[in-house]
PDB file of N, CA and C in Angstrom:
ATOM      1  N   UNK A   1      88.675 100.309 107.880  1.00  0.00           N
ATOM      2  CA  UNK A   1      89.871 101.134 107.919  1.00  0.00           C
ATOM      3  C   UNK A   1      90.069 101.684 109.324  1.00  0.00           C
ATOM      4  N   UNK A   2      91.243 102.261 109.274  1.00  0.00           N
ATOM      5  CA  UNK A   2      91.617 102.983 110.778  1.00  0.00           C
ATOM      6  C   UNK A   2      90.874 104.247 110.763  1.00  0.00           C
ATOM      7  N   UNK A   3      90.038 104.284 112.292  1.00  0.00           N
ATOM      8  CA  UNK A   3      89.572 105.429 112.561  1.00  0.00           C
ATOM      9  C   UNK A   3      90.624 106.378 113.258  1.00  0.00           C
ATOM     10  N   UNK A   4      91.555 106.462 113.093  1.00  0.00           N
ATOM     11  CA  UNK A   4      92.154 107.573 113.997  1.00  0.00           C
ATOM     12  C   UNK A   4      92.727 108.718 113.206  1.00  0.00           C
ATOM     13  N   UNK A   5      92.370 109.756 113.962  1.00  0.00           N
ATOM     14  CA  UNK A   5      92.102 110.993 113.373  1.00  0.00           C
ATOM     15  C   UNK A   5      94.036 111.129 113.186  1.00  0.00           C
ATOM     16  N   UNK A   6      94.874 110.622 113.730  1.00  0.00           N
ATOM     17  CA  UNK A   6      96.688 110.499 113.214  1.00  0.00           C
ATOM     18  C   UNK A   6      97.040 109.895 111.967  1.00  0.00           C
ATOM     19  N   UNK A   7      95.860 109.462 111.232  1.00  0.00           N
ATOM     20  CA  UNK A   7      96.381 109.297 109.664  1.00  0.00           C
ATOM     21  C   UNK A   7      95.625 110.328 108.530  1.00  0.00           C
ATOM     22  N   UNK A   8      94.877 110.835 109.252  1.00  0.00           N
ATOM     23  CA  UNK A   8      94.656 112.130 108.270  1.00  0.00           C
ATOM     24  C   UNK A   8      95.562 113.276 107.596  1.00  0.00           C
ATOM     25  N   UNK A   9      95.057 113.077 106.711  1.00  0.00           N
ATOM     26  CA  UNK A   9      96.121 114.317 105.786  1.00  0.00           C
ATOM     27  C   UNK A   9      96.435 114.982 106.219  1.00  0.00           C
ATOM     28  N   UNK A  10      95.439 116.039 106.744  1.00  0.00           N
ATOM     29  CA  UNK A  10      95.286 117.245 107.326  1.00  0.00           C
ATOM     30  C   UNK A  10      95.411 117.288 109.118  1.00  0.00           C
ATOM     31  N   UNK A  11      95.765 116.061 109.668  1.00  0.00           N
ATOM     32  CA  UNK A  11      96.508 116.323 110.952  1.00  0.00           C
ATOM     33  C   UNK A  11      97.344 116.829 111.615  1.00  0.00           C
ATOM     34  N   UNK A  12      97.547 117.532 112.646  1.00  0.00           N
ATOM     35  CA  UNK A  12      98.565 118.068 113.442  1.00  0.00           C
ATOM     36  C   UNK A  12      98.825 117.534 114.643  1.00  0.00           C
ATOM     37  N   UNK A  13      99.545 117.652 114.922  1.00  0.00           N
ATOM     38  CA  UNK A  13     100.179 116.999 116.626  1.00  0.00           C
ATOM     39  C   UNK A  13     100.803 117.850 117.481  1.00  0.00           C
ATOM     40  N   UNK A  14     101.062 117.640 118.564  1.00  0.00           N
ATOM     41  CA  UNK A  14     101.819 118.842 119.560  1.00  0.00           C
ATOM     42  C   UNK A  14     102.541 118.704 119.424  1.00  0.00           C
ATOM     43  N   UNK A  15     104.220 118.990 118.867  1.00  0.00           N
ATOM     44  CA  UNK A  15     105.447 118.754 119.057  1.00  0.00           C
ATOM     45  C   UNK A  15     105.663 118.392 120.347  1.00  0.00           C
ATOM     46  N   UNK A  16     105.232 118.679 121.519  1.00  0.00           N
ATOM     47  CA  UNK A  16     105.292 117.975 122.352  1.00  0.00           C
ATOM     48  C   UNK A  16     105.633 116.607 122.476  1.00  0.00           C
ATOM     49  N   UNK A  17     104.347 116.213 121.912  1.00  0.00           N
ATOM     50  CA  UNK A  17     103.848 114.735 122.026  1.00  0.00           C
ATOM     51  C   UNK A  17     104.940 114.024 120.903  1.00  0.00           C
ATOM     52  N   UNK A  18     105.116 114.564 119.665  1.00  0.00           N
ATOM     53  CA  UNK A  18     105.902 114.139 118.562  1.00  0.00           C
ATOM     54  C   UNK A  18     106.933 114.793 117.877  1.00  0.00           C
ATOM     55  N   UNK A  19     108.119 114.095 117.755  1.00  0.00           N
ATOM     56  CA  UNK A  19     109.262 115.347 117.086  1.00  0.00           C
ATOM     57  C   UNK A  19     108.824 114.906 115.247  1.00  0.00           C
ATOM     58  N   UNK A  20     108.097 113.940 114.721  1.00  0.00           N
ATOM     59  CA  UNK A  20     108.895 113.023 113.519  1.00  0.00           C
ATOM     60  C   UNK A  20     108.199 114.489 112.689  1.00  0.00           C
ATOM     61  N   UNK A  21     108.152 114.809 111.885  1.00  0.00           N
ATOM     62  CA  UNK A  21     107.778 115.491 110.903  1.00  0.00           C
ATOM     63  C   UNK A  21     107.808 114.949 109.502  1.00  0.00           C
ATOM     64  N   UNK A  22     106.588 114.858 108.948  1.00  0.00           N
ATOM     65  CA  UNK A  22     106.190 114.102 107.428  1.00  0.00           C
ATOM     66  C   UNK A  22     107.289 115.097 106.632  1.00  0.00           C
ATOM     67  N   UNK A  23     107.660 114.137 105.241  1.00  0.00           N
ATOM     68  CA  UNK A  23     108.173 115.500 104.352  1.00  0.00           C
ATOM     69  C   UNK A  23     107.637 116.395 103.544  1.00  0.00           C
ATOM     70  N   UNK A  24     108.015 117.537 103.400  1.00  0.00           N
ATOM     71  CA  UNK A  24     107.398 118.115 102.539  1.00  0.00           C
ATOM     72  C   UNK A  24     106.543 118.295 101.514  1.00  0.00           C
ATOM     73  N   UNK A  25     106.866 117.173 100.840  1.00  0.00           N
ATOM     74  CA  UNK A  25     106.445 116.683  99.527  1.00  0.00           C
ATOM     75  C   UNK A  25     105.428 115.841  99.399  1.00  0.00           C
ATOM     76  N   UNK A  26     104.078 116.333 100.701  1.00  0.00           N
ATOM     77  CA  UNK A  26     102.902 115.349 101.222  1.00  0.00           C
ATOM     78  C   UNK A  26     102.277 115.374  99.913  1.00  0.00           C
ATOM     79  N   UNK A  27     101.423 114.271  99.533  1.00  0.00           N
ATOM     80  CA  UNK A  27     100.658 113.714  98.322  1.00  0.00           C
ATOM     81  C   UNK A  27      99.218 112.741  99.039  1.00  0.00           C
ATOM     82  N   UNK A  28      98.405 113.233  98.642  1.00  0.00           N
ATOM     83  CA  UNK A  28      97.447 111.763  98.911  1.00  0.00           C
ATOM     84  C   UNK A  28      97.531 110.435  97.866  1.00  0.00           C
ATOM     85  N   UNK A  29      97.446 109.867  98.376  1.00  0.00           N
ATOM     86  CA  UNK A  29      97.589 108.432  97.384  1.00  0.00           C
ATOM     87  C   UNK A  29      96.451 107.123  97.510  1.00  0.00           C
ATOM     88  N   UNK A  30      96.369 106.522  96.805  1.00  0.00           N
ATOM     89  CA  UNK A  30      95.691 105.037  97.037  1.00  0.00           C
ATOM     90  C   UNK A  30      96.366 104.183  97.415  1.00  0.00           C
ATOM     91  N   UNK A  31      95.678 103.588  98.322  1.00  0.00           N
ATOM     92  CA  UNK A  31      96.414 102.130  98.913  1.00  0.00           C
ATOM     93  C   UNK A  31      96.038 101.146  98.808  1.00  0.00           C
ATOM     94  N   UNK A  32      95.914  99.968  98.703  1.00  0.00           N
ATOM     95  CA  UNK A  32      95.088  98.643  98.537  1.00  0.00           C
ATOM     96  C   UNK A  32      96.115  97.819  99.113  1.00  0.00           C
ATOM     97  N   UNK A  33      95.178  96.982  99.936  1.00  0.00           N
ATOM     98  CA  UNK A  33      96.130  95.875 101.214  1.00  0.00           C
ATOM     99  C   UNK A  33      95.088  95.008 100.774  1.00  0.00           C
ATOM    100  N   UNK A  34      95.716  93.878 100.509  1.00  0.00           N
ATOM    101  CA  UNK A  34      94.855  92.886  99.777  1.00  0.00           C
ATOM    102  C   UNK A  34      95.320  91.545 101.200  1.00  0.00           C
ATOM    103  N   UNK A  35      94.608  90.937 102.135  1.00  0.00           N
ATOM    104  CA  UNK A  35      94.796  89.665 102.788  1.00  0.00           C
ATOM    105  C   UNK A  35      94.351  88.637 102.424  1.00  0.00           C
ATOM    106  N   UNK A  36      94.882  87.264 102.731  1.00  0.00           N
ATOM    107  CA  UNK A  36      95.034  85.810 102.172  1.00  0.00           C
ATOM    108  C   UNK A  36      94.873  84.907 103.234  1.00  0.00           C
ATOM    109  N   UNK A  37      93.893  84.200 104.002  1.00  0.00           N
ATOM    110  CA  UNK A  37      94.387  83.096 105.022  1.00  0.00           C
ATOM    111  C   UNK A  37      94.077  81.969 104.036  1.00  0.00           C
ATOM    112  N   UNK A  38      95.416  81.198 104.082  1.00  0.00           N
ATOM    113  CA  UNK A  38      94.838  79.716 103.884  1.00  0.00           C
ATOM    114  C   UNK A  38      96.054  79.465 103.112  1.00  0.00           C
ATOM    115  N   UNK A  39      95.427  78.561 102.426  1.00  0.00           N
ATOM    116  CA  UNK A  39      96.691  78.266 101.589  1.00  0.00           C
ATOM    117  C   UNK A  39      96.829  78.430 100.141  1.00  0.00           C
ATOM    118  N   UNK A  40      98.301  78.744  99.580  1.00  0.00           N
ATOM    119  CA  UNK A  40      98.298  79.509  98.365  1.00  0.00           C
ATOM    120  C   UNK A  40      99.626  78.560  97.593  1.00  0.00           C
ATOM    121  N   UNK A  41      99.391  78.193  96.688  1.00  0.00           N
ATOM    122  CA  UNK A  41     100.448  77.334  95.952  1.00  0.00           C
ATOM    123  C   UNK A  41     101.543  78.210  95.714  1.00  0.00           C
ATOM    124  N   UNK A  42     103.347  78.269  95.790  1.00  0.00           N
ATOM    125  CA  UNK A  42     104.354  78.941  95.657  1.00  0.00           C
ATOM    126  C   UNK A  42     104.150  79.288  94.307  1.00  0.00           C
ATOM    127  N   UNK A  43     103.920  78.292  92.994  1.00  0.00           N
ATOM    128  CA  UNK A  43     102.992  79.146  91.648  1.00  0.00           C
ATOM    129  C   UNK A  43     102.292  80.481  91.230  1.00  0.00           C
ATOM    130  N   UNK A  44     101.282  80.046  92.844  1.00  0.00           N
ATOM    131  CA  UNK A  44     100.309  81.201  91.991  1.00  0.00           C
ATOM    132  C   UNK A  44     100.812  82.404  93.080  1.00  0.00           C
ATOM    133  N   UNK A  45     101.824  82.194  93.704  1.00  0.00           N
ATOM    134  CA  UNK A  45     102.718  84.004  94.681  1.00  0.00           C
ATOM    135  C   UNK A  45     103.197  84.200  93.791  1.00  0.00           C
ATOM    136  N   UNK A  46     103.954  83.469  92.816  1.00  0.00           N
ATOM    137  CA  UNK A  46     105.161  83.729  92.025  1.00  0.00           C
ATOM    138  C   UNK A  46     104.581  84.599  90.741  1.00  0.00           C
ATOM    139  N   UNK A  47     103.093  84.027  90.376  1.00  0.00           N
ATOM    140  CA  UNK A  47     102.474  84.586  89.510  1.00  0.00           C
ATOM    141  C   UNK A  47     101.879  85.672  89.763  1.00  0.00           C
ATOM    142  N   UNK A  48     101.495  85.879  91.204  1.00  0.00           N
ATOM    143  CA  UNK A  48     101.077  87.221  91.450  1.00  0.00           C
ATOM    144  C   UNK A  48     102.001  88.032  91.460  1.00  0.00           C
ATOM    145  N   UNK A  49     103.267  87.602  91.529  1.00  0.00           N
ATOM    146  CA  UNK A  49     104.446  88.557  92.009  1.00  0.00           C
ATOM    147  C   UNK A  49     104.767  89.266  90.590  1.00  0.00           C
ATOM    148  N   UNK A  50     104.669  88.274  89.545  1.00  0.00           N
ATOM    149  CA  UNK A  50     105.245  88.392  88.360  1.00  0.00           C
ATOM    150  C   UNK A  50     103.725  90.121  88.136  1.00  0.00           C
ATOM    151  N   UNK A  51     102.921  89.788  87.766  1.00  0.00           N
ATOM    152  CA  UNK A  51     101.650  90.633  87.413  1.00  0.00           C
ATOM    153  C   UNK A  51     101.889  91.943  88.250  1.00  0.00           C
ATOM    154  N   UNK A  52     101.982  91.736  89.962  1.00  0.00           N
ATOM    155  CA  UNK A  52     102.354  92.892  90.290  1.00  0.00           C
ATOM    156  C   UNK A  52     103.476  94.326  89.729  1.00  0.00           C
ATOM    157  N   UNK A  53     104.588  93.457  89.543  1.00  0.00           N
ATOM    158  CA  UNK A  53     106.106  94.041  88.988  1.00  0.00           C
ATOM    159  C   UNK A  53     105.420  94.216  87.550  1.00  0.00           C
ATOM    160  N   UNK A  54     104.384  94.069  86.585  1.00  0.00           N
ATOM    161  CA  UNK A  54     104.630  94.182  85.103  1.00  0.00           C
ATOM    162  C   UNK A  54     103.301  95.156  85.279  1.00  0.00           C
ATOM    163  N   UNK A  55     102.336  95.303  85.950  1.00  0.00           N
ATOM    164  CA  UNK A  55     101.352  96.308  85.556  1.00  0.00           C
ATOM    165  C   UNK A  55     101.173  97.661  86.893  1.00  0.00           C
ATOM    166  N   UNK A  56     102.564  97.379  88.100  1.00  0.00           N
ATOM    167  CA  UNK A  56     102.822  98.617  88.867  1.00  0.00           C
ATOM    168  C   UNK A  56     103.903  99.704  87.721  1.00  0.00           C
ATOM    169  N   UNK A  57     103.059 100.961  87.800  1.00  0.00           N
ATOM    170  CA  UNK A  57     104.057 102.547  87.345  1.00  0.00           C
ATOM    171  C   UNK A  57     105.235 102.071  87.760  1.00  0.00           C
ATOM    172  N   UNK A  58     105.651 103.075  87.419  1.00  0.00           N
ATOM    173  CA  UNK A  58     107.558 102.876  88.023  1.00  0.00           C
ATOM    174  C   UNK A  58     107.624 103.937  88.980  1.00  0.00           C
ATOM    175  N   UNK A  59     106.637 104.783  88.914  1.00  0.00           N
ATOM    176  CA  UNK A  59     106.399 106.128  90.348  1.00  0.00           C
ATOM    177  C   UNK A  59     105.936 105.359  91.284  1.00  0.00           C
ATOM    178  N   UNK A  60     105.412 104.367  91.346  1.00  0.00           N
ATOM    179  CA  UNK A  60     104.875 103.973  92.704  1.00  0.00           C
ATOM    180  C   UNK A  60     105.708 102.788  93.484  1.00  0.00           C
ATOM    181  N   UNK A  61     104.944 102.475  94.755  1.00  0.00           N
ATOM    182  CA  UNK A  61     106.356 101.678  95.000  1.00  0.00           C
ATOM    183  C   UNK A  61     105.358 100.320  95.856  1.00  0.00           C
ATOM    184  N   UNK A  62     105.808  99.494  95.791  1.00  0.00           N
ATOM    185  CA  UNK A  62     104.539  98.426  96.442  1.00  0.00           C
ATOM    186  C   UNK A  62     105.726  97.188  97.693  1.00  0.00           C
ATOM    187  N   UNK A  63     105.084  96.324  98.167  1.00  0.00           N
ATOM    188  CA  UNK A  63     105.688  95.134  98.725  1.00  0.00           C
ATOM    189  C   UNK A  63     104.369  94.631  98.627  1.00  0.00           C
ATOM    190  N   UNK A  64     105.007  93.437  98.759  1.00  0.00           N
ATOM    191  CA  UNK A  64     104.739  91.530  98.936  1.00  0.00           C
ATOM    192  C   UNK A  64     104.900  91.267 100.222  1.00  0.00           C
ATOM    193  N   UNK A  65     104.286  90.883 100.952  1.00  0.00           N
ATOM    194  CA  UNK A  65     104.980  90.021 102.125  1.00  0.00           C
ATOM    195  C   UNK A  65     104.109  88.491 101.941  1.00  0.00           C
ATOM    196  N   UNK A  66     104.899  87.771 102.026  1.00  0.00           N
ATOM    197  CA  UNK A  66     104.008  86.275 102.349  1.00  0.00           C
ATOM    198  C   UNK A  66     104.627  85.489 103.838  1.00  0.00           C
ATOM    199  N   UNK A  67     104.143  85.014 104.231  1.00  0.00           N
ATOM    200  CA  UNK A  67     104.115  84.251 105.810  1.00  0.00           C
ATOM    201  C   UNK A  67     103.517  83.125 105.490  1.00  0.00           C
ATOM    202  N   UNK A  68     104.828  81.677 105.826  1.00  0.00           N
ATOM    203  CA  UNK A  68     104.178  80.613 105.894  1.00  0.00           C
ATOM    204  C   UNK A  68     103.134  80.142 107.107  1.00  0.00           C
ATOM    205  N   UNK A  69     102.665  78.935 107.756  1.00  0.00           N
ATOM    206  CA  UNK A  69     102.347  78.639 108.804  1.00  0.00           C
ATOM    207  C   UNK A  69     103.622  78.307 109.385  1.00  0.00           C
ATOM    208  N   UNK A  70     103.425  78.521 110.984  1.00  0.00           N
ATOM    209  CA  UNK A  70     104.570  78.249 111.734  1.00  0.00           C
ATOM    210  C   UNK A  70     104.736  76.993 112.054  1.00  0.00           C
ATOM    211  N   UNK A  71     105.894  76.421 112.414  1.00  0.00           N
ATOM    212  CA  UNK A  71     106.401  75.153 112.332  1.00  0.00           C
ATOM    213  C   UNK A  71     107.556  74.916 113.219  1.00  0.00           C
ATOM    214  N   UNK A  72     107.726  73.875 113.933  1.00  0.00           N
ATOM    215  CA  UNK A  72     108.390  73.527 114.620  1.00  0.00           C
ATOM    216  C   UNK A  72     108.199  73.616 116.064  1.00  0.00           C
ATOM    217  N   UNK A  73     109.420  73.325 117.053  1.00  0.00           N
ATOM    218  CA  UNK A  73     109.725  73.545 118.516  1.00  0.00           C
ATOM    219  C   UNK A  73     109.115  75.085 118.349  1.00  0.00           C
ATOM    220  N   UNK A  74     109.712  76.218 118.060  1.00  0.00           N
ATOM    221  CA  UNK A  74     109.808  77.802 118.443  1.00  0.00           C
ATOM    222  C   UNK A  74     109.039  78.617 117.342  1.00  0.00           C
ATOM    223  N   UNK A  75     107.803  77.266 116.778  1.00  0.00           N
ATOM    224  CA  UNK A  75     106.825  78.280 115.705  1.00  0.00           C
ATOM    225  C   UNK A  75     107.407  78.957 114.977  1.00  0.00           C
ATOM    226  N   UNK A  76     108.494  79.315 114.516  1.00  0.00           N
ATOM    227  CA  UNK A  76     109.364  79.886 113.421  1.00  0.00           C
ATOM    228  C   UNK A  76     108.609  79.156 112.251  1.00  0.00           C
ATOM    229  N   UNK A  77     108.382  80.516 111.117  1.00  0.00           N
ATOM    230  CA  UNK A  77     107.743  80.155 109.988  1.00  0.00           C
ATOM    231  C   UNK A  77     108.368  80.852 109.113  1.00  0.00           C
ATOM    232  N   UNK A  78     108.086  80.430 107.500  1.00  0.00           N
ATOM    233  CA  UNK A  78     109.325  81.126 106.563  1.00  0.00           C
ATOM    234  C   UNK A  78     108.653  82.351 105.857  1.00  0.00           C
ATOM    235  N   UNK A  79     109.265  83.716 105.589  1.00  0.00           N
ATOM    236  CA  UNK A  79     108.957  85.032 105.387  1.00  0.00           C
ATOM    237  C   UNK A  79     109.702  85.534 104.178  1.00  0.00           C
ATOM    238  N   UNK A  80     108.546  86.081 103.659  1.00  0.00           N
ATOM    239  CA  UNK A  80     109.114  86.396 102.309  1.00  0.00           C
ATOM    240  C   UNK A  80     108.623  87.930 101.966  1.00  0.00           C
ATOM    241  N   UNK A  81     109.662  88.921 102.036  1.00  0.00           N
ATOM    242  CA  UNK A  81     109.147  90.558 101.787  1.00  0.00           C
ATOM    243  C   UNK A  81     109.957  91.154 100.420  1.00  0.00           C
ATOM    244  N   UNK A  82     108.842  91.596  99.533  1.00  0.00           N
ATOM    245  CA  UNK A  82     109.457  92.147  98.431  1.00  0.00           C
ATOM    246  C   UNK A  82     109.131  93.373  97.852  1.00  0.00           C
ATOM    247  N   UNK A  83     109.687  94.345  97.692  1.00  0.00           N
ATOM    248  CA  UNK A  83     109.921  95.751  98.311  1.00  0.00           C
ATOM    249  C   UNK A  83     110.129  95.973  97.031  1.00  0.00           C
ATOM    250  N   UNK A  84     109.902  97.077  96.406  1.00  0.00           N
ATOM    251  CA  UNK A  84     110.253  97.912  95.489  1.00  0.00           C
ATOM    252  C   UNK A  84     109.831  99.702  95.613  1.00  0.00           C
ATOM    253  N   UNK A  85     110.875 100.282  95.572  1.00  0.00           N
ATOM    254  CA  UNK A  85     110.739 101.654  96.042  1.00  0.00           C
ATOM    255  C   UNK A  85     110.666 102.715  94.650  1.00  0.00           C
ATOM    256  N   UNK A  86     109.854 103.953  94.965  1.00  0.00           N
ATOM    257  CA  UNK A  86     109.262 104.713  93.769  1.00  0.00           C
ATOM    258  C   UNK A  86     110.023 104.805  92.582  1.00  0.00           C
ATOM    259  N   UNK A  87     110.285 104.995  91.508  1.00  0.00           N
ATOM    260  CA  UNK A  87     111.406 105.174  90.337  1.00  0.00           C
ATOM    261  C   UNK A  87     112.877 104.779  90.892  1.00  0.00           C
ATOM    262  N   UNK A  88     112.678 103.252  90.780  1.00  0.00           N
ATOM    263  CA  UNK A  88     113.432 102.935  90.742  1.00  0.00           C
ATOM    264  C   UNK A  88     113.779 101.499  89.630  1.00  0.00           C
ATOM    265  N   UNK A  89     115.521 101.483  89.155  1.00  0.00           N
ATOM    266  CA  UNK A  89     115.179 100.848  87.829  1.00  0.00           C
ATOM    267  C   UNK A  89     115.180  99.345  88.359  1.00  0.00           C
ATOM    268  N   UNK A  90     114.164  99.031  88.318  1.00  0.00           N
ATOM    269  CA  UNK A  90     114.199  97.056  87.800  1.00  0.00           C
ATOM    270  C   UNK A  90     115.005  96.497  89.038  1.00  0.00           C
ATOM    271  N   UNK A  91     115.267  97.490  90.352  1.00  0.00           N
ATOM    272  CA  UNK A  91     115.997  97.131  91.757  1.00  0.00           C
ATOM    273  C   UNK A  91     114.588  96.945  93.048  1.00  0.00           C
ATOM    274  N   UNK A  92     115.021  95.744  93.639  1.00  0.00           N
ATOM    275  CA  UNK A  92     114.195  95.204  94.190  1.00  0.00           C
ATOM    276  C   UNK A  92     114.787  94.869  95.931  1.00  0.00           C
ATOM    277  N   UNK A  93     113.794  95.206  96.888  1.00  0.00           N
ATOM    278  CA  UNK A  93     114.752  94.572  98.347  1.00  0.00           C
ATOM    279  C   UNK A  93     113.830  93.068  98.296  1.00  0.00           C
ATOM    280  N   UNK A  94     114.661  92.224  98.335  1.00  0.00           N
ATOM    281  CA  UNK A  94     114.590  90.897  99.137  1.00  0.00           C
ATOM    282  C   UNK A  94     114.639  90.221 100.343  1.00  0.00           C
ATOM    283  N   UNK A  95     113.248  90.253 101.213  1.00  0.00           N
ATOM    284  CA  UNK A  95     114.076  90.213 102.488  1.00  0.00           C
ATOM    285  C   UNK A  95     113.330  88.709 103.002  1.00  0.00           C
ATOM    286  N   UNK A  96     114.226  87.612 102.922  1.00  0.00           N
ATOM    287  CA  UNK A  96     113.812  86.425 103.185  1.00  0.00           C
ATOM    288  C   UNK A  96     114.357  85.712 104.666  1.00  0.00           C
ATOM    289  N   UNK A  97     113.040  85.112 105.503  1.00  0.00           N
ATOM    290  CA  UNK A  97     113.677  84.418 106.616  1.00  0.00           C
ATOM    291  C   UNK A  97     113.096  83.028 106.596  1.00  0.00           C
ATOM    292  N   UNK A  98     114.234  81.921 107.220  1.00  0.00           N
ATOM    293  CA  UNK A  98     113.382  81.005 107.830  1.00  0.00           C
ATOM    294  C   UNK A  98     113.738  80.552 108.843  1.00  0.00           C
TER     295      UNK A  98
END
């Protein structure tokens, strides 16, 4: 994990140095970042995707990102981000490139 003492709960900063201010409504939470190199059949994303969306709360909010290998002249590879934000109904961001 990241050692830097700027993701602690209980951090402060100089306004100086930073205007952004967290909101109010700070919470600690769990996170889990799960990584993949290699290769993964479009099946079994689709199936993870499906499992994710049916056993995430509806309070919490998760993404997907998948990254093909790059390809071509300008290494452009195809990107797939899928977003779902806290209580929200059955609405999803889709954000696809290739």
């Amino acid at each position: 994990m990241l050692n830097s003492p700027r993701i602690s709960y209980e951090d402060t900063i100089d306004p100086a140095l930073s205007r952004y201010r967290p909101p109010n409504n700070q919470q600690k939470c769990r996170l889990v970042k799960m990584v993949w190199r290699g290769f993964i059949p479009p099946a079994w994303a689709h199936r993870f995707l499906v499992q994710i969306i049916s056993s995430s709360p509806r309070n919490v909010w998760f993404a997907l990102s998948i990254t093909g290998f790059p390809e071509g002249l300008f290494n452009r590879a195809n990107d797939c981000l899928t977003l779902r934000l806290p209580d929200s109904s059955n609405e999803y961001i889709l954000w696809e490139t290739s």
